[in-house]
Protein backbone atom coordinates (compact mmCIF):
# COMPACT_ATOMS: atom_id res chain seq x y z
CA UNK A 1 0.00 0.00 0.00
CA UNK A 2 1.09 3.44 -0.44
CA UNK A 3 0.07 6.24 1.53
CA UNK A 4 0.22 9.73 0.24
CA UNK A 5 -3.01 11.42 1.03
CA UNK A 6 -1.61 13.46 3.95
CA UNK A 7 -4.62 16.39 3.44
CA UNK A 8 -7.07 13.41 3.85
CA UNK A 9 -6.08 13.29 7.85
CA UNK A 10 -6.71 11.48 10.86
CA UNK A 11 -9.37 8.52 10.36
CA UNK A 12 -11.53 6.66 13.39
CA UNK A 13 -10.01 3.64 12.80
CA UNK A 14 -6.42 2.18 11.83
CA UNK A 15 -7.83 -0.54 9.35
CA UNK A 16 -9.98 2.78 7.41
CA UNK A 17 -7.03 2.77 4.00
CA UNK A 18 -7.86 6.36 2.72
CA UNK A 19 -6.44 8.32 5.57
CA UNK A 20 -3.77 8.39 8.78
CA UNK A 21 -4.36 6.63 11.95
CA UNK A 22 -2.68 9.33 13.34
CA UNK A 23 -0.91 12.95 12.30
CA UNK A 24 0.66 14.31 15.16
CA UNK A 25 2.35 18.01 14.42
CA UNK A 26 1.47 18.22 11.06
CA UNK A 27 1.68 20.86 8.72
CA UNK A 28 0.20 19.23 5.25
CA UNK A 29 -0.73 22.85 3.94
CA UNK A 30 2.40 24.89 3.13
CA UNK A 31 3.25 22.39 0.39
CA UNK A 32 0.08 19.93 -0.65
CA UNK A 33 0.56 16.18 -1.48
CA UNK A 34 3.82 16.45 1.04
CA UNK A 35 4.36 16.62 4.91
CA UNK A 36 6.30 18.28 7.18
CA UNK A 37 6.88 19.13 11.01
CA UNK A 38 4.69 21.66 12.22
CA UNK A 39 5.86 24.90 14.34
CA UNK A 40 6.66 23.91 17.93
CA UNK A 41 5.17 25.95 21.24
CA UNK A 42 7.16 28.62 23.19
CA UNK A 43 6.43 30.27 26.42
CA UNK A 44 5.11 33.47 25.80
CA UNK A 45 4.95 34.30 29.78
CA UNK A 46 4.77 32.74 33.05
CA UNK A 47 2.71 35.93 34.38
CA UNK A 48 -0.37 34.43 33.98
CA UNK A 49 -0.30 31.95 36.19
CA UNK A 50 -4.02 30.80 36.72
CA UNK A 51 -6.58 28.89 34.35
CA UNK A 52 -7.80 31.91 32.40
CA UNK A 53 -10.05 32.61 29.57
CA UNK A 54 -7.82 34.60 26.75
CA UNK A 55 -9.68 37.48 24.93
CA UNK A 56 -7.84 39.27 21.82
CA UNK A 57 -9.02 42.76 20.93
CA UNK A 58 -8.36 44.21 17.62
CA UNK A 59 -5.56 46.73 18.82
CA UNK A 60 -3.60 43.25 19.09
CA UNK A 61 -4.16 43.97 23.38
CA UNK A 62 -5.00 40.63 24.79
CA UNK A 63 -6.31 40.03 28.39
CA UNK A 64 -6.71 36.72 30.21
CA UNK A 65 -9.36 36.41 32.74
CA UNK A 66 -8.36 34.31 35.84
CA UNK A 67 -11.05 30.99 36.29
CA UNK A 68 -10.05 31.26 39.67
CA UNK A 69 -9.82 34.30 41.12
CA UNK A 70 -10.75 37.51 39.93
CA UNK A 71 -7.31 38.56 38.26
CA UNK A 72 -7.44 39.41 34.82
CA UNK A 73 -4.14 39.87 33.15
CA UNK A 74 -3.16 42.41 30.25
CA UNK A 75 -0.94 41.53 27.14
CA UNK A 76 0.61 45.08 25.41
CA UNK A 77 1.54 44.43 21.50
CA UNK A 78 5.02 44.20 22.39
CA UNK A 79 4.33 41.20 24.68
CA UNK A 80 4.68 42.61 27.81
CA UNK A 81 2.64 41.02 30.88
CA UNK A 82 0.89 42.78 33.85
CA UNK A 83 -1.86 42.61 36.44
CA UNK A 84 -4.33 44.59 35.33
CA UNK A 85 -7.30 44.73 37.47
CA UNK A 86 -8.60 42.14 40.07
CA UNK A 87 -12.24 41.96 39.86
CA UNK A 88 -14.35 42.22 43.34
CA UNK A 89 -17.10 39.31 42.42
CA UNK A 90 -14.16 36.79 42.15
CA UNK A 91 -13.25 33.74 39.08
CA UNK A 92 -14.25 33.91 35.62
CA UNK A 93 -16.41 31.91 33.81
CA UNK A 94 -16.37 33.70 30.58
CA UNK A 95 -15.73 36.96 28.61
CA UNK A 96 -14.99 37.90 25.07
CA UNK A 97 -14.79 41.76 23.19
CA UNK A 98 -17.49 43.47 22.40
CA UNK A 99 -18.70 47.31 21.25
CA UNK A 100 -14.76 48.51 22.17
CA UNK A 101 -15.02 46.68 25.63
CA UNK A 102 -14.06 43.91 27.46
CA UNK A 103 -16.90 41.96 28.76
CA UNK A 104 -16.30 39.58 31.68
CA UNK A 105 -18.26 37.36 33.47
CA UNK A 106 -18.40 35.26 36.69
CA UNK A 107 -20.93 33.31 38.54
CA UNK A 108 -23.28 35.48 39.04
CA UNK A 109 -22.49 39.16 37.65
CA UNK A 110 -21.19 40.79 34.06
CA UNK A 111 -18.79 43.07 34.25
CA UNK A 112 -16.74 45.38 31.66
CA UNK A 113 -13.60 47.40 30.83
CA UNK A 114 -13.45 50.59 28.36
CA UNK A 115 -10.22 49.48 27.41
CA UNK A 116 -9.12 53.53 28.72
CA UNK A 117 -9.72 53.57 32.63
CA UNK A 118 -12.91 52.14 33.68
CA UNK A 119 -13.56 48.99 35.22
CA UNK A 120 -16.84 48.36 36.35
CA UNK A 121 -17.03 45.02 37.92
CA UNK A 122 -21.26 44.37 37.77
CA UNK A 123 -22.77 45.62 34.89
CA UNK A 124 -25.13 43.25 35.23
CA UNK A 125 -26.85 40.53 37.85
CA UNK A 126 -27.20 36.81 35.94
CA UNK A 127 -30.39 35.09 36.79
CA UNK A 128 -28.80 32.16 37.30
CA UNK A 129 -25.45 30.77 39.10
CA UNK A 130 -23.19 28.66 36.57
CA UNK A 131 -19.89 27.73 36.27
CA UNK A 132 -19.73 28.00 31.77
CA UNK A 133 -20.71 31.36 30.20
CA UNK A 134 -20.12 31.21 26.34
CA UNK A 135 -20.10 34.13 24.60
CA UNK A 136 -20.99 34.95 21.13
CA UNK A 137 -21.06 38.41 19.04
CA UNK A 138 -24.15 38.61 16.66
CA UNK A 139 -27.17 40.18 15.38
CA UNK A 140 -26.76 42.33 12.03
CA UNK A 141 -23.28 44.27 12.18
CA UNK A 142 -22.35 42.10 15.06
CA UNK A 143 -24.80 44.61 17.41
CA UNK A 144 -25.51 42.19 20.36
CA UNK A 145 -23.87 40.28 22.33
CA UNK A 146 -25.05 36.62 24.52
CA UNK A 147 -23.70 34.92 27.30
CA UNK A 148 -25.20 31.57 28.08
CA UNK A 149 -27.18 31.54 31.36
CA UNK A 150 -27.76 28.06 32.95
CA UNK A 151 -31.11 27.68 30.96
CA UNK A 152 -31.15 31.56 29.56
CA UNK A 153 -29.26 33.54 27.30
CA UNK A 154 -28.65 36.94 28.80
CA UNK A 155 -27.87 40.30 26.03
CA UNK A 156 -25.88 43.60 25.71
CA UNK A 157 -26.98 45.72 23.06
CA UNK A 158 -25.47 48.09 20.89
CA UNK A 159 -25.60 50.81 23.73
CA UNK A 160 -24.61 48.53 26.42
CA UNK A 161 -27.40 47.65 28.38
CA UNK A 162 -27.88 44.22 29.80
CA UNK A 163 -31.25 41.99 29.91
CA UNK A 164 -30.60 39.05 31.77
CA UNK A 165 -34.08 37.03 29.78
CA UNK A 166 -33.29 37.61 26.09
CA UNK A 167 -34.47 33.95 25.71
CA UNK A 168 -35.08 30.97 27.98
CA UNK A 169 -34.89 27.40 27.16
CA UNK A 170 -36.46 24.49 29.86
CA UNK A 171 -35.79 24.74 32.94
CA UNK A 172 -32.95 22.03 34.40
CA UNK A 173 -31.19 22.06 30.67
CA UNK A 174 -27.36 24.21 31.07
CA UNK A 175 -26.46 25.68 27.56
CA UNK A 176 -23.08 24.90 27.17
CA UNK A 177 -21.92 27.18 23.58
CA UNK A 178 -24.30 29.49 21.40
CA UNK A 179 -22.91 30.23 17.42
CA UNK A 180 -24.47 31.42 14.56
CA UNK A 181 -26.12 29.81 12.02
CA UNK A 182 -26.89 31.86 8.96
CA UNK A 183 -29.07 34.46 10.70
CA UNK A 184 -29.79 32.76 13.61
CA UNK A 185 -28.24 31.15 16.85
CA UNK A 186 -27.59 27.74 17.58
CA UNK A 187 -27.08 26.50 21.55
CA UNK A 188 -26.54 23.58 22.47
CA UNK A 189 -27.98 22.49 25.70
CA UNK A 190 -27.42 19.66 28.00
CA UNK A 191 -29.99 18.17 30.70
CA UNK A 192 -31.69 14.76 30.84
CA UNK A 193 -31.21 14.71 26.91
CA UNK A 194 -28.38 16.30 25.09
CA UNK A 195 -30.35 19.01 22.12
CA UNK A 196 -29.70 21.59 19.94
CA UNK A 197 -32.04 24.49 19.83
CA UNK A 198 -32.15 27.37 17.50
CA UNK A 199 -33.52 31.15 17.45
CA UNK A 200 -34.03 33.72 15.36
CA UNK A 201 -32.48 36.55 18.13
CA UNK A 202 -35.84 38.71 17.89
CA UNK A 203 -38.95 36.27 18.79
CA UNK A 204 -39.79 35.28 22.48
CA UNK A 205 -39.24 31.58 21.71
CA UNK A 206 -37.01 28.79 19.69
CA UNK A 207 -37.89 26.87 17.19
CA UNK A 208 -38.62 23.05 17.77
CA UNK A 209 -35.17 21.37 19.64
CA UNK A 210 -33.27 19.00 17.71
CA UNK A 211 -32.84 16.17 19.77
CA UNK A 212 -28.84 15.13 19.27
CA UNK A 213 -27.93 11.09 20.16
CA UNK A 214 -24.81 11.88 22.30
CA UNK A 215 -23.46 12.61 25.54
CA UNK A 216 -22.93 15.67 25.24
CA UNK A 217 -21.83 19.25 22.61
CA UNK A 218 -18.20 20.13 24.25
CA UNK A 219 -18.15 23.18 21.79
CA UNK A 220 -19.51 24.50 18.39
CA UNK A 221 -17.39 26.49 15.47
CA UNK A 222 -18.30 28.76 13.40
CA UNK A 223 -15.88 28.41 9.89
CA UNK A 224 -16.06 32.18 8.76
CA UNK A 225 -14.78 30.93 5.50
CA UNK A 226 -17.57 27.81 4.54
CA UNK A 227 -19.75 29.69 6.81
CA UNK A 228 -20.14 25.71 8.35
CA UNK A 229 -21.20 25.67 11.80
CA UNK A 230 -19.26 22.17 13.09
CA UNK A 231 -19.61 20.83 16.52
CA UNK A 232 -17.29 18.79 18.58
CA UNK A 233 -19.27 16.10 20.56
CA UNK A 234 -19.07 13.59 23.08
CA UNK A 235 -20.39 9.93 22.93
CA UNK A 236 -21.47 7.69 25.20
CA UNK A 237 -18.14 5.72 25.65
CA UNK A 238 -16.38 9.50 25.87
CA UNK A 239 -14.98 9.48 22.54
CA UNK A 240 -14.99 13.14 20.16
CA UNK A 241 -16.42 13.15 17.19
CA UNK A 242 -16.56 16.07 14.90
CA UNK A 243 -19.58 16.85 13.01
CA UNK A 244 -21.59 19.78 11.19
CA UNK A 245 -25.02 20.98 11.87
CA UNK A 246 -27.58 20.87 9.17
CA UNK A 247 -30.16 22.57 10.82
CA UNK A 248 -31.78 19.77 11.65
CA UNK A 249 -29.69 17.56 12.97
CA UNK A 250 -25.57 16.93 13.57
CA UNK A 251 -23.98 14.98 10.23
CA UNK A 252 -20.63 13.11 10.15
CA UNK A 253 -17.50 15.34 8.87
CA UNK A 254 -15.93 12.11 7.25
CA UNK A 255 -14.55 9.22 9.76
CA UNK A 256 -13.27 11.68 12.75
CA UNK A 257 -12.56 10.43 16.06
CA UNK A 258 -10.44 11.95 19.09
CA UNK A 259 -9.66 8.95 22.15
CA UNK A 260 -9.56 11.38 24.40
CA UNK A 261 -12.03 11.61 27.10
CA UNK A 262 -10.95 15.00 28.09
CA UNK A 263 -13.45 17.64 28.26
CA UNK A 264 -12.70 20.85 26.13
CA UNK A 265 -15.59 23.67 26.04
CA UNK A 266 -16.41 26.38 24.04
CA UNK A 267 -13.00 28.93 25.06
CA UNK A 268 -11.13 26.27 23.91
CA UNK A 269 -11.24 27.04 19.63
CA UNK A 270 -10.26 30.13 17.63
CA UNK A 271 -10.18 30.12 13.63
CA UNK A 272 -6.69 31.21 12.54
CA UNK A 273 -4.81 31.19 9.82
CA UNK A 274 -7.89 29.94 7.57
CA UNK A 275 -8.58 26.80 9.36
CA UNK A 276 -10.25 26.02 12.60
CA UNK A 277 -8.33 25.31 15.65
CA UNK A 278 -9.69 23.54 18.88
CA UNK A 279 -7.98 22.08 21.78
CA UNK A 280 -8.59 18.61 23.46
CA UNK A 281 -6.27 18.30 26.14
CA UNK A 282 -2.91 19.13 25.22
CA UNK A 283 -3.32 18.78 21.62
CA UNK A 284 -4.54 21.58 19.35
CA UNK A 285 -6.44 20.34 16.19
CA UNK A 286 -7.17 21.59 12.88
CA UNK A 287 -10.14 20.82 10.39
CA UNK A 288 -10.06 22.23 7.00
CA UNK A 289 -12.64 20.89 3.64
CA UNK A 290 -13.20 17.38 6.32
CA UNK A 291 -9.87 16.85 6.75
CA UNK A 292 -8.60 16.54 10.64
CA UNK A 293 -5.13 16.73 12.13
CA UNK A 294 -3.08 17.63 14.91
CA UNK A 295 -0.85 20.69 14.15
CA UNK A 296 0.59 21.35 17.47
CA UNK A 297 0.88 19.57 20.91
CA UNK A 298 1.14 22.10 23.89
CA UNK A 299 3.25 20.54 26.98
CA UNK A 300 0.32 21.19 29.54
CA UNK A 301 -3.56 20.70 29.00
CA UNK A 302 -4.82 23.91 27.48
CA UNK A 303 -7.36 25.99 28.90
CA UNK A 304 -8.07 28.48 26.16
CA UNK A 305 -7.01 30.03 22.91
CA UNK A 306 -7.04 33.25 20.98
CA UNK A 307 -5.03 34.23 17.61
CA UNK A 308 -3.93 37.88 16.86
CA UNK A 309 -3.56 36.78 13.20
CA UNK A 310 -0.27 37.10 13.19
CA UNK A 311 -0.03 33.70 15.70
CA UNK A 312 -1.42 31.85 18.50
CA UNK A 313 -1.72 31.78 22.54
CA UNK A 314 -2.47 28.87 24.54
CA UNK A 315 -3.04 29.53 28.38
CA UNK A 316 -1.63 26.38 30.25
CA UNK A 317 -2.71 27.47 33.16
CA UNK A 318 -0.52 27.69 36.14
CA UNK A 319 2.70 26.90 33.71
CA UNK A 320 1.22 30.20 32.03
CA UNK A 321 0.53 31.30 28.58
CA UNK A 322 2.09 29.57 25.05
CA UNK A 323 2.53 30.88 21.64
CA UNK A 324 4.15 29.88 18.40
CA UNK A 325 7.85 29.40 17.94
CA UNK A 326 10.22 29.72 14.73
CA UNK A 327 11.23 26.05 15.77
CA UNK A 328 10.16 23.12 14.34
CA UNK A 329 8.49 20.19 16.35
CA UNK A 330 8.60 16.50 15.37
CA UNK A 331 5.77 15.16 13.27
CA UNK A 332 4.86 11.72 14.14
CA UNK A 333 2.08 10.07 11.37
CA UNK A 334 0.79 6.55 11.78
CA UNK A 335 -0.11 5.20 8.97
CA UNK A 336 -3.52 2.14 8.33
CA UNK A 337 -3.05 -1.26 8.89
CA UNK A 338 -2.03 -3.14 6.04
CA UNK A 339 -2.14 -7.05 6.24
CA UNK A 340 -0.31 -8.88 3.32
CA UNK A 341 3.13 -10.43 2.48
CA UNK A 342 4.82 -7.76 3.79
CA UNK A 343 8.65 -7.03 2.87
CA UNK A 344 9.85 -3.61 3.37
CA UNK A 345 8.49 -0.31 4.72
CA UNK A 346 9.69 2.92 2.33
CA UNK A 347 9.49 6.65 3.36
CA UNK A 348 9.98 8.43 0.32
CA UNK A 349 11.01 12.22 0.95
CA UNK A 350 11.31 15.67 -0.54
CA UNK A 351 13.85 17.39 1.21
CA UNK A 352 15.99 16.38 4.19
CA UNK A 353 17.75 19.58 5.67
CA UNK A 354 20.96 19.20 7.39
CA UNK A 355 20.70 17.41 10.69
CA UNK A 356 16.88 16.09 10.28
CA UNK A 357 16.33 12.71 10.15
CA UNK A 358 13.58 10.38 9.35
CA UNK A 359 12.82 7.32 12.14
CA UNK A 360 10.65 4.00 12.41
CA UNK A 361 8.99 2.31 14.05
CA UNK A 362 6.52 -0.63 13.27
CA UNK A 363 3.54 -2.83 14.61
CA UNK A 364 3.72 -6.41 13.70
CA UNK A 365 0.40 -8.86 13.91
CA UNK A 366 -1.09 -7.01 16.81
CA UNK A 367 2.73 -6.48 18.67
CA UNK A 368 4.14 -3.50 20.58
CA UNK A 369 5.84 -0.26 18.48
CA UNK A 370 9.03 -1.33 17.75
CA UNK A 371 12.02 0.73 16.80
CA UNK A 372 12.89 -1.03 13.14
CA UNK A 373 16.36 -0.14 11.40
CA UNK A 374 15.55 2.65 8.82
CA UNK A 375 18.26 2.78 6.65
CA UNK A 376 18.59 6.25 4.37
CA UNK A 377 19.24 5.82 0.62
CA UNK A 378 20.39 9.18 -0.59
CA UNK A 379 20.58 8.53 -4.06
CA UNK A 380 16.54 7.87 -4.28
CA UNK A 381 15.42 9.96 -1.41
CA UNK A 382 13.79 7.30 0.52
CA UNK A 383 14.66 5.45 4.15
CA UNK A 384 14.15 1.74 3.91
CA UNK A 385 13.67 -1.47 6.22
CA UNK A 386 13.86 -4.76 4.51
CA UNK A 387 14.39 -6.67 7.42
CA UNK A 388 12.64 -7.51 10.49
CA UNK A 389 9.57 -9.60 9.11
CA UNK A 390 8.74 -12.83 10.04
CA UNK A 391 8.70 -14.98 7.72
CA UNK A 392 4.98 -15.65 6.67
CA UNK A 393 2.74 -15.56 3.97
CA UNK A 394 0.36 -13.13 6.04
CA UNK A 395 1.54 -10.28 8.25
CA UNK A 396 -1.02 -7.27 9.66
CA UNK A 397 2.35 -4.04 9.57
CA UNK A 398 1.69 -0.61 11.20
CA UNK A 399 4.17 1.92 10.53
CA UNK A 400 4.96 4.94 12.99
CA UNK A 401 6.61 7.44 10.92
CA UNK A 402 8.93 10.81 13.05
CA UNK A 403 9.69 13.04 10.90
CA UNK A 404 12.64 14.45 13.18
CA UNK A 405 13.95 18.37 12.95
CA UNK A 406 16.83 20.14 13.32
CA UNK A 407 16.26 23.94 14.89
CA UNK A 408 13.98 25.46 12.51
CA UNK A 409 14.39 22.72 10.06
CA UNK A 410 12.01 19.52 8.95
CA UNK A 411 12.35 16.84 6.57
CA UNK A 412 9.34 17.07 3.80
CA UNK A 413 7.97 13.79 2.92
CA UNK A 414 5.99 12.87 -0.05
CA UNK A 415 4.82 9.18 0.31
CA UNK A 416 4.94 6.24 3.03
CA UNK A 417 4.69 2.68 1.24
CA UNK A 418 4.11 -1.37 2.98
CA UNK A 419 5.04 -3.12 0.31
């Protein structure tokens, strides 16, 4: 078999031929049909030093609001840290920009910032006592803004006054994200039944709720470039799937599956660079025209993410805040099980810098990874192992591909075969 369709990603399962079982810091974008190591992480700044929310404003000033206590932390354009104001009604449970302010909430009361000199800790009194607030911009020119409320969505308008009822959904159901959907919101909910409901942002009530078959919604995405509205679930057995909404019901992006029973919610995404990026656990995923991968792996399990355009953060909580380096990390890509007479395993490559090195190693009929002898041969770009089969008609061969880097330096490969 020969396995070259890296922009095809990550499938659910290992015997599934038209993708990866894995893709690990992958960048298959900069040149398609080949694959390289992705950017690694760098500490951006320890100052931070608490779970927090991370909010960008267009200025390129980023804050990060303390989940638990009421610190919330100020990032100038020139990447300098400080404590910026400690808020009086304690931890954050969400925030985001709106109408040139920061908006940030707790467990009971809104507050906001006018980016100048005032802080006013309550703006407004929540109905309800929650520990997740998502927030979402909308309305035509972006002239409201929501924050989830147990079973409510609470508003600011346009001249920033707050109504705690803007819309209520049954009592004992906790919405856990809101995002748009064409004109409307979508908010997923999660009570005895896990559902989907959707408003137009002007009537007093929702249309019917969409009854979803899983455990729960851990986040939903907007893709302001397919304008696809994709949701990250949870099943029963606390697997992620990713899926789109129809408007009607969730539908299968391809053959996605995460096996990670982490829970990520809805601070936990940003859309950068093109491409949608959400974390699960320490690993920060991309999905692009169906196709999933890992991009970057973060040392410490992330607790939010925000994008200036120009790059990403990553709070890590107490080991503070992360953000892109010029460095390269090591790509690791599994490849499908093949089952056949199997002789050699063949990475064929594009360009192998000084001091970057390709390594193996391989499964064999249901064994433990390996390390195999991959042996380069220069003159046809390729690393080969030949030996190390046993010696049957039959073998079931995994191969476990690092693609290993040197500074800001990666081999580019164009094909792995099992031959």
């Amino acid at each position: 078999m020969i396995y070259n369709g890296f922009t095809k990603g990550e499938y659910k399962s290992e015997y599934i031929q038209d993708g990866f079982s894995s893709m690990v810091n992958v960048d298959i974008d900069s040149k398609r049909g080949t694959c390289k190591g992705q950017l690694a992480l760098k500490v951006d700044s320890t100052t931070p030093n608490e779970n927090s929310i991370l909010v960008m404003t267009p200025s390129g000033i980023m804050y990060s609001l303390s989940k638990t206590s009421g610190k919330i932390w100020k990032r100038l354009v020139n990447g300098t840290w400080s404590l910026a104001h400690t808020n009086t009604n304690g931890a954050h449970v969400g925030g985001g920009f709106f109408n040139n302010r920061l908006w940030f909430a707790t467990s009971t009361k809104l507050g906001d910032f006018d980016l100048s000199s005032t802080w006013t800790d309550t703006q407004g009194t929540f109905d309800n006592t929650t520990t997740v607030r998502p927030f979402i911009r909308g309305g035509v020119n972006r002239a409201f803004a929501y924050f989830g409320d147990g079973a409510k969505i609470a508003r600011v308008d346009k001249d920033n006054i707050f109504a705690s009822n803007a819309l209520e959904i049954p009592l004992g159901e906790t919405i856990t994200d809101i995002q748009e959907w064409g004109n409307d919101l979508v908010m997923t909910a999660i009570g005895i039944n896990t559902k989907i409901y959707r408003w137009n942002q002007y009537g007093d009530t929702y249309y019917s709720p969409d009854l979803i078959a899983y455990k729960d919604v851990d986040m939903l995405i907007q893709s302001q470039n397919s304008n696809i509205t994709y949701a990250l679930v949870r099943t029963k057995d606390d697997y992620v799937e990713f899926m789109y909404y129809t408007g009607q019901e969730l539908s299968e992006v391809a053959e996605r599956r995460i096996s990670d029973t982490t829970d990520a919610d809805s601070y936990m995404k940003t859309e950068f660079n093109g491409k949608i990026h959400f974390a699960v656990n320490t690993k920060i995923y991309t999905i692009k025209n169906g196709s999933l991968v890992c991009e970057y792996t973060a040392p410490y399990s992330i607790q939010s993410m925000e994008n200036n355009g120009d790059t990403l953060f990553i709070d890590c909580g107490t080991n503070g805040v992360y953000t892109l380096d010029t460095n390269r990390a090591d790509a690791v890509i599994e490849t499908p099980v093949t089952e056949g007479k199997v002789k050699q395993v063949i990475c064929n490559y594009d360009t192998l810098p000084t001091d970057t090195s390709i390594s193996l190693k391989v499964k064999i009929n249901g064994g433990n990874w390996t390390t195999a002898t991959f042996t380069q041969e220069e003159e046809n770009n390729r690393y080969v192992m030949r030996d190390g089969f046993p010696a049957k008609n039959i073998n079931i061969v995994q191969a476990q591909i690092t693609l290993v880097h040197s500074t800001t330096t990666t081999p580019i490969i164009r094909s792995i075969e099992i031959l």
